[in-house]
Protein backbone atom coordinates (compact mmCIF):
# COMPACT_ATOMS: atom_id res chain seq x y z
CA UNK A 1 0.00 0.00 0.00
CA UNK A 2 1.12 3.17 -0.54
CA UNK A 3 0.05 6.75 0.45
CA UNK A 4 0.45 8.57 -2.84
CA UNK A 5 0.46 12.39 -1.59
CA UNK A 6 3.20 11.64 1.43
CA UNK A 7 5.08 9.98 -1.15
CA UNK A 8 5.38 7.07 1.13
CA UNK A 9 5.12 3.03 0.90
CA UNK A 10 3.52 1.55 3.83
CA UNK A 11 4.23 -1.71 3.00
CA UNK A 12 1.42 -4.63 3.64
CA UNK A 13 -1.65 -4.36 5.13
CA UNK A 14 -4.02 -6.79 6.15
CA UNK A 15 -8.47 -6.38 6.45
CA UNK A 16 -8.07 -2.38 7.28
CA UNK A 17 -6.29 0.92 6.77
CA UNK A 18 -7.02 3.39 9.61
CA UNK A 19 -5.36 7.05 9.08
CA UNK A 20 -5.78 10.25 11.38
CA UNK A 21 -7.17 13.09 9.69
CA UNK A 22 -7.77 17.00 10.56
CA UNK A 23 -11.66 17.92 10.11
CA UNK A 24 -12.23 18.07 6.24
CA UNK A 25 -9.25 16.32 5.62
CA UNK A 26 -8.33 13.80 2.92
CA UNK A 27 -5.88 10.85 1.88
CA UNK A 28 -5.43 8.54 -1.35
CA UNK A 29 -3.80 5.75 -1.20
CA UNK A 30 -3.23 3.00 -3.65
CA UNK A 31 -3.75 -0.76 -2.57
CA UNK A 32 -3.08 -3.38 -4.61
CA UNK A 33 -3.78 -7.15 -4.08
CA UNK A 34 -1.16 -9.49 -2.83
CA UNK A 35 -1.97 -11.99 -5.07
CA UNK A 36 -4.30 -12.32 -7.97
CA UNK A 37 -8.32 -12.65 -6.41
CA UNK A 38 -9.92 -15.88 -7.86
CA UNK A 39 -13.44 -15.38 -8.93
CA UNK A 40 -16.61 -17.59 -9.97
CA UNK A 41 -18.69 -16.27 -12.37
CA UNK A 42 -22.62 -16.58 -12.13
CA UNK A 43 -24.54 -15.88 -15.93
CA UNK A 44 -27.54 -13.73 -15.36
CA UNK A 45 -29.43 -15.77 -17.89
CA UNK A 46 -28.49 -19.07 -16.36
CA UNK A 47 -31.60 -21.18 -16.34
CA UNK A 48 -31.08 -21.91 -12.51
CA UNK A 49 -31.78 -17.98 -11.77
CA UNK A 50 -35.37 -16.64 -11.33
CA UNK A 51 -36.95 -13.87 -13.23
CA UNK A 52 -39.66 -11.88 -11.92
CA UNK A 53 -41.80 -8.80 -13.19
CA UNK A 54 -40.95 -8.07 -16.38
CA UNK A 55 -37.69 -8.80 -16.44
CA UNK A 56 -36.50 -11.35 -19.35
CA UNK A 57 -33.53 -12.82 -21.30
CA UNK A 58 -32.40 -11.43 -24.36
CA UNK A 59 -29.69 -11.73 -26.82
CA UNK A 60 -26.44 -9.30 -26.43
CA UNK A 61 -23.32 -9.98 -28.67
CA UNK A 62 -21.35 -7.86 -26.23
CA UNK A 63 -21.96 -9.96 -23.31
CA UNK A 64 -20.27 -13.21 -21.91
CA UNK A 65 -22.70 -15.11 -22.70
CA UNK A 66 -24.41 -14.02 -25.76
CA UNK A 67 -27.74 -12.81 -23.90
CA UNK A 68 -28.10 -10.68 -20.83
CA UNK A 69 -31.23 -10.45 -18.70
CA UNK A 70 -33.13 -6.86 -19.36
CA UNK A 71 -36.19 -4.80 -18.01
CA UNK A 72 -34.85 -4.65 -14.93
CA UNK A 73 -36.71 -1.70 -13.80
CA UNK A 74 -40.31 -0.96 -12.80
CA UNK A 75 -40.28 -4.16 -10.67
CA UNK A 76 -38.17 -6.36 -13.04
CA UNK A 77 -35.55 -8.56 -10.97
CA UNK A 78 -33.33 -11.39 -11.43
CA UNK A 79 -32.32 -13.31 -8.29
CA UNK A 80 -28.63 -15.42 -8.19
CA UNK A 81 -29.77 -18.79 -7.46
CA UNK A 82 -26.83 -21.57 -6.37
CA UNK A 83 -24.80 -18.98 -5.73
CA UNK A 84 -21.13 -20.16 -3.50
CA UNK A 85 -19.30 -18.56 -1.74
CA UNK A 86 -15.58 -19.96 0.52
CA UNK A 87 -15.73 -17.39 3.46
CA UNK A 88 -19.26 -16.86 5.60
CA UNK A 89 -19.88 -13.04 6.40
CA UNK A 90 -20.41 -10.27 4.18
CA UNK A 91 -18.98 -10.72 0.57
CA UNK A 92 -18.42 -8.05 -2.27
CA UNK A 93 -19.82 -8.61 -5.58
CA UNK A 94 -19.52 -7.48 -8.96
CA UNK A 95 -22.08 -6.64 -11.33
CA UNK A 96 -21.39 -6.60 -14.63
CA UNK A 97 -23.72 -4.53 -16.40
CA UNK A 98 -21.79 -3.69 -19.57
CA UNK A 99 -21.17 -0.55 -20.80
CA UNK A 100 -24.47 0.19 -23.26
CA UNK A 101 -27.06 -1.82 -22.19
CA UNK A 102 -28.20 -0.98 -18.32
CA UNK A 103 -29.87 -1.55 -16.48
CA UNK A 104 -29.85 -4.59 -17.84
CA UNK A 105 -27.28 -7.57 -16.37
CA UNK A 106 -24.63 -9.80 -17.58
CA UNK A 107 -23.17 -11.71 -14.83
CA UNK A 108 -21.75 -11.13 -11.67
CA UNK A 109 -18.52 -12.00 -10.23
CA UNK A 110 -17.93 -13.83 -7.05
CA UNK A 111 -14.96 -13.59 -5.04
CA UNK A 112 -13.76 -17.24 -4.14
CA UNK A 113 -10.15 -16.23 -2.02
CA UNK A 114 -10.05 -13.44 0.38
């Protein structure tokens, strides 16, 4: 890790940064991973998922799969079904929505080492 305007490395750290600041103060750091974070993918059209409202599968030639699941607004949902994870707790996802087709959804990415 490294605090980019003290010009300083503060080598490794592990689950938290904690950093002393004066009222309406700021840092930036940079933090890079340790090693490489293994993810599982989960396909929003996957037949295992379940679609409610008016949400539905579509074709997409952009996305990982070739469709994508769309009208997701207006009560349209998709809900992860089967979905793993290694560590109990809270877990950070990532949605991958794609860059011209929200709010419609791809996949999402699981992490699977922490």
């Amino acid at each position: 890790m490294r605090d980019v305007w003290n010009r300083r490395d503060l080598g490794p750290q592990k689950n938290a940064i904690t950093a002393a600041l004066p009222a309406h103060g700021s840092r930036l750091f940079t933090v890079r991973p340790g090693t490489a974070l293994a993810t599982t993918s989960y396909e929003a059209e996957a037949s295992v998922n379940t679609l409610t409202g008016n949400a539905s599968v579509g074709g997409c030639d952009a996305c990982s799969g070739g469709q994508k699941v769309g009208n997701l607004y207006v009560g349209g949902a998709v809900r992860f079904n089967d979905v793993t994870v290694r560590k109990a707790g809270t877990n950070t996802i990532t949605f991958d929505s794609g860059t011209w087709y929200s709010p419609d959804i791809d996949r999402i990415a699981v992490p699977q080492t922490l």
